[in-house]
C-alpha atoms as a PDB file:
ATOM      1  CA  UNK A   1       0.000   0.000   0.000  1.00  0.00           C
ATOM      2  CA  UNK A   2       1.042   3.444  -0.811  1.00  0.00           C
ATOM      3  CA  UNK A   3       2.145   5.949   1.991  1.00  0.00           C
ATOM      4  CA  UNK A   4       1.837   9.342   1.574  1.00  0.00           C
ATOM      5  CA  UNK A   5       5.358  11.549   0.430  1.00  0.00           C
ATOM      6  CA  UNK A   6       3.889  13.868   3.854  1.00  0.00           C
ATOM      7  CA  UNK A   7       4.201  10.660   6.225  1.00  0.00           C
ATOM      8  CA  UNK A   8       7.514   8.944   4.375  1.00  0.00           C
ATOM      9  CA  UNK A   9      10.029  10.815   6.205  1.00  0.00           C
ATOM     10  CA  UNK A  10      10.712  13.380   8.861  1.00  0.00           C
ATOM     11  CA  UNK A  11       9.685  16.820   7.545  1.00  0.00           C
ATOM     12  CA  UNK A  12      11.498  18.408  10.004  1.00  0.00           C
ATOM     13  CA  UNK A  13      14.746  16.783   8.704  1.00  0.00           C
ATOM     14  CA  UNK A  14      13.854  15.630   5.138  1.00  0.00           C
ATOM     15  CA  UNK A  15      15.942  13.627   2.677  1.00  0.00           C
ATOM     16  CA  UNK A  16      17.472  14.013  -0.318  1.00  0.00           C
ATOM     17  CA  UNK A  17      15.236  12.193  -2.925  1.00  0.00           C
ATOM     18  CA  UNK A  18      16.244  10.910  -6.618  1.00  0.00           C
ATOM     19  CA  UNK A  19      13.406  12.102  -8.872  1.00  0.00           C
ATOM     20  CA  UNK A  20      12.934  10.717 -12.217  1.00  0.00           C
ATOM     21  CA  UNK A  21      10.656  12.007 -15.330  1.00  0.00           C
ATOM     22  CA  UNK A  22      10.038  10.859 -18.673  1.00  0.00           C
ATOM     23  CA  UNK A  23       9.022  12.233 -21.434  1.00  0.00           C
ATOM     24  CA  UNK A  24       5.951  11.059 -22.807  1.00  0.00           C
ATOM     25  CA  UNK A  25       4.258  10.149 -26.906  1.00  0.00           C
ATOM     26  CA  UNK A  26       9.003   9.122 -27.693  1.00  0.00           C
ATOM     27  CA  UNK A  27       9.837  12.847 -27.278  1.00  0.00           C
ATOM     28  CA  UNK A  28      13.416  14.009 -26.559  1.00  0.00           C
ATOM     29  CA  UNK A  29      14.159  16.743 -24.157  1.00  0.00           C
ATOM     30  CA  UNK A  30      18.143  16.666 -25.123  1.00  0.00           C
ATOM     31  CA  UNK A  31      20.398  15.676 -28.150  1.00  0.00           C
ATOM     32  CA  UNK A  32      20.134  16.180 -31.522  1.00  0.00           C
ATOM     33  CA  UNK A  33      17.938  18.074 -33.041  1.00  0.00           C
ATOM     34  CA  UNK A  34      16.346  19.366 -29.446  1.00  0.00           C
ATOM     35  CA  UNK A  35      19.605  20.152 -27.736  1.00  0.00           C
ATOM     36  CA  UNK A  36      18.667  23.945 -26.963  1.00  0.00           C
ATOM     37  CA  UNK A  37      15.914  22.356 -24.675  1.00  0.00           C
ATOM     38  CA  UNK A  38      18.581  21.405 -22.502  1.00  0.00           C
ATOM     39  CA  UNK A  39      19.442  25.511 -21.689  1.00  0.00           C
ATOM     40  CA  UNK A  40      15.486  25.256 -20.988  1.00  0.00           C
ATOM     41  CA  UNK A  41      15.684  22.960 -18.049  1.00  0.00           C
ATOM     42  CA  UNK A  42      18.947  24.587 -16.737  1.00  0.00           C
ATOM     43  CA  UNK A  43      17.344  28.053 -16.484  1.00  0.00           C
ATOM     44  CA  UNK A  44      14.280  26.496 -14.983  1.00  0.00           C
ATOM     45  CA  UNK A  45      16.322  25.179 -12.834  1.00  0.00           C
ATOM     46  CA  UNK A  46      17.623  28.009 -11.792  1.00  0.00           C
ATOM     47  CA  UNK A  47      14.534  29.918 -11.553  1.00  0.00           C
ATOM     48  CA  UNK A  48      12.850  27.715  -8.980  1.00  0.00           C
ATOM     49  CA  UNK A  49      16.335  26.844  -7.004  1.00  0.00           C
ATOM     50  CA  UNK A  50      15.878  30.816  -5.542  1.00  0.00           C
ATOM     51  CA  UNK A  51      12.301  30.224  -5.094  1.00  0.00           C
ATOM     52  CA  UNK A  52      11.500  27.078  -3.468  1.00  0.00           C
ATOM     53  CA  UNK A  53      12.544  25.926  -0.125  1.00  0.00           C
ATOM     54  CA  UNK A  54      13.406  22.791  -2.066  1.00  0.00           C
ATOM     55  CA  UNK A  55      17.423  22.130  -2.221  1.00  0.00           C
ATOM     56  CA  UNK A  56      18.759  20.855  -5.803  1.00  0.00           C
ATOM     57  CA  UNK A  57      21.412  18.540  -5.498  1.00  0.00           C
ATOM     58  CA  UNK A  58      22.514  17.421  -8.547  1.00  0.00           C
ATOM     59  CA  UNK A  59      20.634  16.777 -11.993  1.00  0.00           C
ATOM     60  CA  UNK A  60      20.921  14.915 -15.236  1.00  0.00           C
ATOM     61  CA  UNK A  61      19.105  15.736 -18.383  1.00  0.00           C
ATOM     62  CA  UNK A  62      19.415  12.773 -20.862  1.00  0.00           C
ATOM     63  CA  UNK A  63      17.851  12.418 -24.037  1.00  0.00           C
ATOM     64  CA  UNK A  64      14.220  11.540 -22.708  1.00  0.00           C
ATOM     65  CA  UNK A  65      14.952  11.798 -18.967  1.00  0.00           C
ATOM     66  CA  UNK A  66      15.269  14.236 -16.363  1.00  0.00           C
ATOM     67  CA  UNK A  67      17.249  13.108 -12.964  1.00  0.00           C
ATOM     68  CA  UNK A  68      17.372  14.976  -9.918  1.00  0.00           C
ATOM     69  CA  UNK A  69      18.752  15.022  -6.556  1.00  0.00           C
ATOM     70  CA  UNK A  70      16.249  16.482  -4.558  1.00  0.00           C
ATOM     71  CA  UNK A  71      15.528  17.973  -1.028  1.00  0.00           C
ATOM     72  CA  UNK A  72      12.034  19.747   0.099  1.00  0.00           C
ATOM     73  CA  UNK A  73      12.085  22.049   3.085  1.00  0.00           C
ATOM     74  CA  UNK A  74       8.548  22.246   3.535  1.00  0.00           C
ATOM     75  CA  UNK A  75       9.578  23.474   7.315  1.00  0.00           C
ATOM     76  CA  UNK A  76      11.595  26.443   5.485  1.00  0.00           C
ATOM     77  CA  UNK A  77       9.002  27.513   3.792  1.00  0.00           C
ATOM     78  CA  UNK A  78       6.343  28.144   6.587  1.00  0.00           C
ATOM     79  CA  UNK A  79       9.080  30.471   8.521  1.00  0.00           C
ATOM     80  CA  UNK A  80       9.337  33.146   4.928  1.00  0.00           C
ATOM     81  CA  UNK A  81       7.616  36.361   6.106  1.00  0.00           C
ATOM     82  CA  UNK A  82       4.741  37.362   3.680  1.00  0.00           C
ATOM     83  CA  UNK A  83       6.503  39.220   1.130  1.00  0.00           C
ATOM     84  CA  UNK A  84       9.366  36.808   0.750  1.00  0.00           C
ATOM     85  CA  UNK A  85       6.320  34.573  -0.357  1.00  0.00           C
ATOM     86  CA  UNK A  86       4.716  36.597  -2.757  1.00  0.00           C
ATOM     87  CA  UNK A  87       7.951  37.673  -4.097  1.00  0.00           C
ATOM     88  CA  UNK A  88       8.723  34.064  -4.664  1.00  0.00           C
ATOM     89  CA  UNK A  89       5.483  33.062  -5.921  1.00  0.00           C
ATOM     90  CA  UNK A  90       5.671  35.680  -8.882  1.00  0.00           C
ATOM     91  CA  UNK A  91       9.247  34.810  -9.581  1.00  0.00           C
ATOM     92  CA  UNK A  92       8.630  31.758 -10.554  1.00  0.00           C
ATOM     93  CA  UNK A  93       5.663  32.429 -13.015  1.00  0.00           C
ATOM     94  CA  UNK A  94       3.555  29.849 -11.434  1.00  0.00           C
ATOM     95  CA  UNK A  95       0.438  31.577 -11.490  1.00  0.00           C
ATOM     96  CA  UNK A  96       1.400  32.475 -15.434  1.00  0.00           C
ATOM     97  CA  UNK A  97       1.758  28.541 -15.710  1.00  0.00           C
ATOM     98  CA  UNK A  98      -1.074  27.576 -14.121  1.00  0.00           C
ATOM     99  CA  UNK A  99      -4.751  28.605 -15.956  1.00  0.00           C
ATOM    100  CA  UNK A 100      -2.904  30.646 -18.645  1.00  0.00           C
ATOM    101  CA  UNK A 101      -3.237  33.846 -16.740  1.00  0.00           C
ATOM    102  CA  UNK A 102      -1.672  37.235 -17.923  1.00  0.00           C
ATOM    103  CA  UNK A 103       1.098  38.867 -16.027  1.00  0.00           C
ATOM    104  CA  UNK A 104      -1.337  41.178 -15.069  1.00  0.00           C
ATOM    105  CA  UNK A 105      -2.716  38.855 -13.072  1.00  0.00           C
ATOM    106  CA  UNK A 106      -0.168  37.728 -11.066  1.00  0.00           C
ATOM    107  CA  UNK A 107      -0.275  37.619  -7.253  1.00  0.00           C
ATOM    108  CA  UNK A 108      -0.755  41.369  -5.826  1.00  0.00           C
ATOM    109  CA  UNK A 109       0.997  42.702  -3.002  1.00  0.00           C
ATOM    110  CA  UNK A 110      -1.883  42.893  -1.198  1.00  0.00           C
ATOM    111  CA  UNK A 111      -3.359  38.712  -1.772  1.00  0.00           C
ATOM    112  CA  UNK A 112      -5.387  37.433   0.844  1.00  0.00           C
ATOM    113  CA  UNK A 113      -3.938  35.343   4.018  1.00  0.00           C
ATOM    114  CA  UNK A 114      -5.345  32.630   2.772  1.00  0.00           C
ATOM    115  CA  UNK A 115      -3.571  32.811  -0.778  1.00  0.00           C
ATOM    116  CA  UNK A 116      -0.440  33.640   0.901  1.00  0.00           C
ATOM    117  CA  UNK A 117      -0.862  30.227   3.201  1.00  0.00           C
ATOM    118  CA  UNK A 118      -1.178  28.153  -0.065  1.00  0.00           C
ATOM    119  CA  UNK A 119       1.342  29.311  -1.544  1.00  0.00           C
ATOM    120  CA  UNK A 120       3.861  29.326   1.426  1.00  0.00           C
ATOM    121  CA  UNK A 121       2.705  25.356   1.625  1.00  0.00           C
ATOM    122  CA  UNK A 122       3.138  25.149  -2.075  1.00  0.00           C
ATOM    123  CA  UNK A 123       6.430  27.036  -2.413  1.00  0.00           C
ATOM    124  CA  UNK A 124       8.146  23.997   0.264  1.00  0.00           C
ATOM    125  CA  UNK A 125       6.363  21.073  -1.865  1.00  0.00           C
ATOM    126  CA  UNK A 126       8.307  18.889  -4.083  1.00  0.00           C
ATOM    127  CA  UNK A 127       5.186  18.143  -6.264  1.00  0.00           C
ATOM    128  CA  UNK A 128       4.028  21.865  -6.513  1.00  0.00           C
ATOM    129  CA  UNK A 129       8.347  22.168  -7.556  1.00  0.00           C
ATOM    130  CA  UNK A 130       8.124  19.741 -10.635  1.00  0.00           C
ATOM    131  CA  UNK A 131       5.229  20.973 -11.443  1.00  0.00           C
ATOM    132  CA  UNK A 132       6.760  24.557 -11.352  1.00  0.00           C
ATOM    133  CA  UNK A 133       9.540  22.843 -13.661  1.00  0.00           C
ATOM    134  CA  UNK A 134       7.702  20.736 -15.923  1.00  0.00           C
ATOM    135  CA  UNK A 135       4.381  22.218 -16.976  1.00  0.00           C
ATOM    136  CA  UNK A 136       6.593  25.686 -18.986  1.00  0.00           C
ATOM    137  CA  UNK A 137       8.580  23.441 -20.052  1.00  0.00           C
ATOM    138  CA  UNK A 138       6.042  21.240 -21.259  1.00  0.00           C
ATOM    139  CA  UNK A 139       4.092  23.802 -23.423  1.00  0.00           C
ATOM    140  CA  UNK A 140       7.007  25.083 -24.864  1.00  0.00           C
ATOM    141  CA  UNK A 141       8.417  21.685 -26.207  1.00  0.00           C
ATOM    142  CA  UNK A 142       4.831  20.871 -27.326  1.00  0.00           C
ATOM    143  CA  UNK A 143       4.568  24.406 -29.111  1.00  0.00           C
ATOM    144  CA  UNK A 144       7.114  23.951 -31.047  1.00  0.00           C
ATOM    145  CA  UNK A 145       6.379  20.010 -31.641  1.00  0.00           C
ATOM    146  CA  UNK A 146       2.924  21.447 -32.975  1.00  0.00           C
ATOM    147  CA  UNK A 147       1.387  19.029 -30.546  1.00  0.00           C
ATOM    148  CA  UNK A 148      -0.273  18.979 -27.259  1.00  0.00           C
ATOM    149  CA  UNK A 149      -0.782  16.856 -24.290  1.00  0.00           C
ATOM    150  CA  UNK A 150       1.609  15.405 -21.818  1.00  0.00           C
ATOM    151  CA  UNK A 151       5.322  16.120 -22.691  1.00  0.00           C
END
């Protein structure tokens, strides 16, 4: 039987996890003739390591792979002070990723306690993180694969 990710380990002192995902329909998210996906991941990557309270410790993007070394700090997260979390919640461009909203709409300075909660609880997940990662990245490969669906 299953156990939830919430009740696998300590949250107070987390491990590091190895994440895998695969690409989907035989797409290729490195080599030849996709290699400039690669710079896509890496700057995603980089994105999200300043905004999550989830520690990257190594990764490995193969041909139709993605590896990682991960480490959520969900414990982090809930100690940011309000604006660190709305400042890290519009960094990322999650709310841009999510329903196809406008940068217009992203999160206001002035978002209600209870958006600020869900997002502090979101920004120290490791599922709301590869989401964060993989959903941009997702549209973009399928945009220029004229295709849609999972990636």
């Amino acid at each position: 039987m299953r156990t939830i990710r919430t009740q696998q380990f300590d949250q107070d002192q987390p491990p590091w996890l190895y994440v895998v995902s695969r690409c989907s329909r035989g797409a290729r998210i490195a080599g030849e003739p996709v290699a400039h996906r690669r710079s896509w991941i890496i700057e995603r990557l980089q994105q999200l390591a300043g905004a999550f309270a989830v520690d990257i410790g190594a990764f490995a993007i193969l041909d139709t792979r993605l590896d990682l070394v991960l480490r959520p700090q969900p414990q982090q997260a809930l100690q940011w002070p309000r604006t660190a979390v709305i400042e890290a919640w519009r960094d990322t461009s999650i709310a841009v990723a999510i329903g196809g909203r406008q940068d217009s709409d992203l999160p206001p300075p002035s978002a209600s306690d209870e958006d600020v909660a869900a997002w502090r609880e979101r920004l120290g997940s490791l599922p709301w993180f590869m989401r964060a990662l993989k959903e941009p990245i997702s549209r973009r490969a399928n945009q220029e694969d004229k295709t849609t669906g999972p990636f």
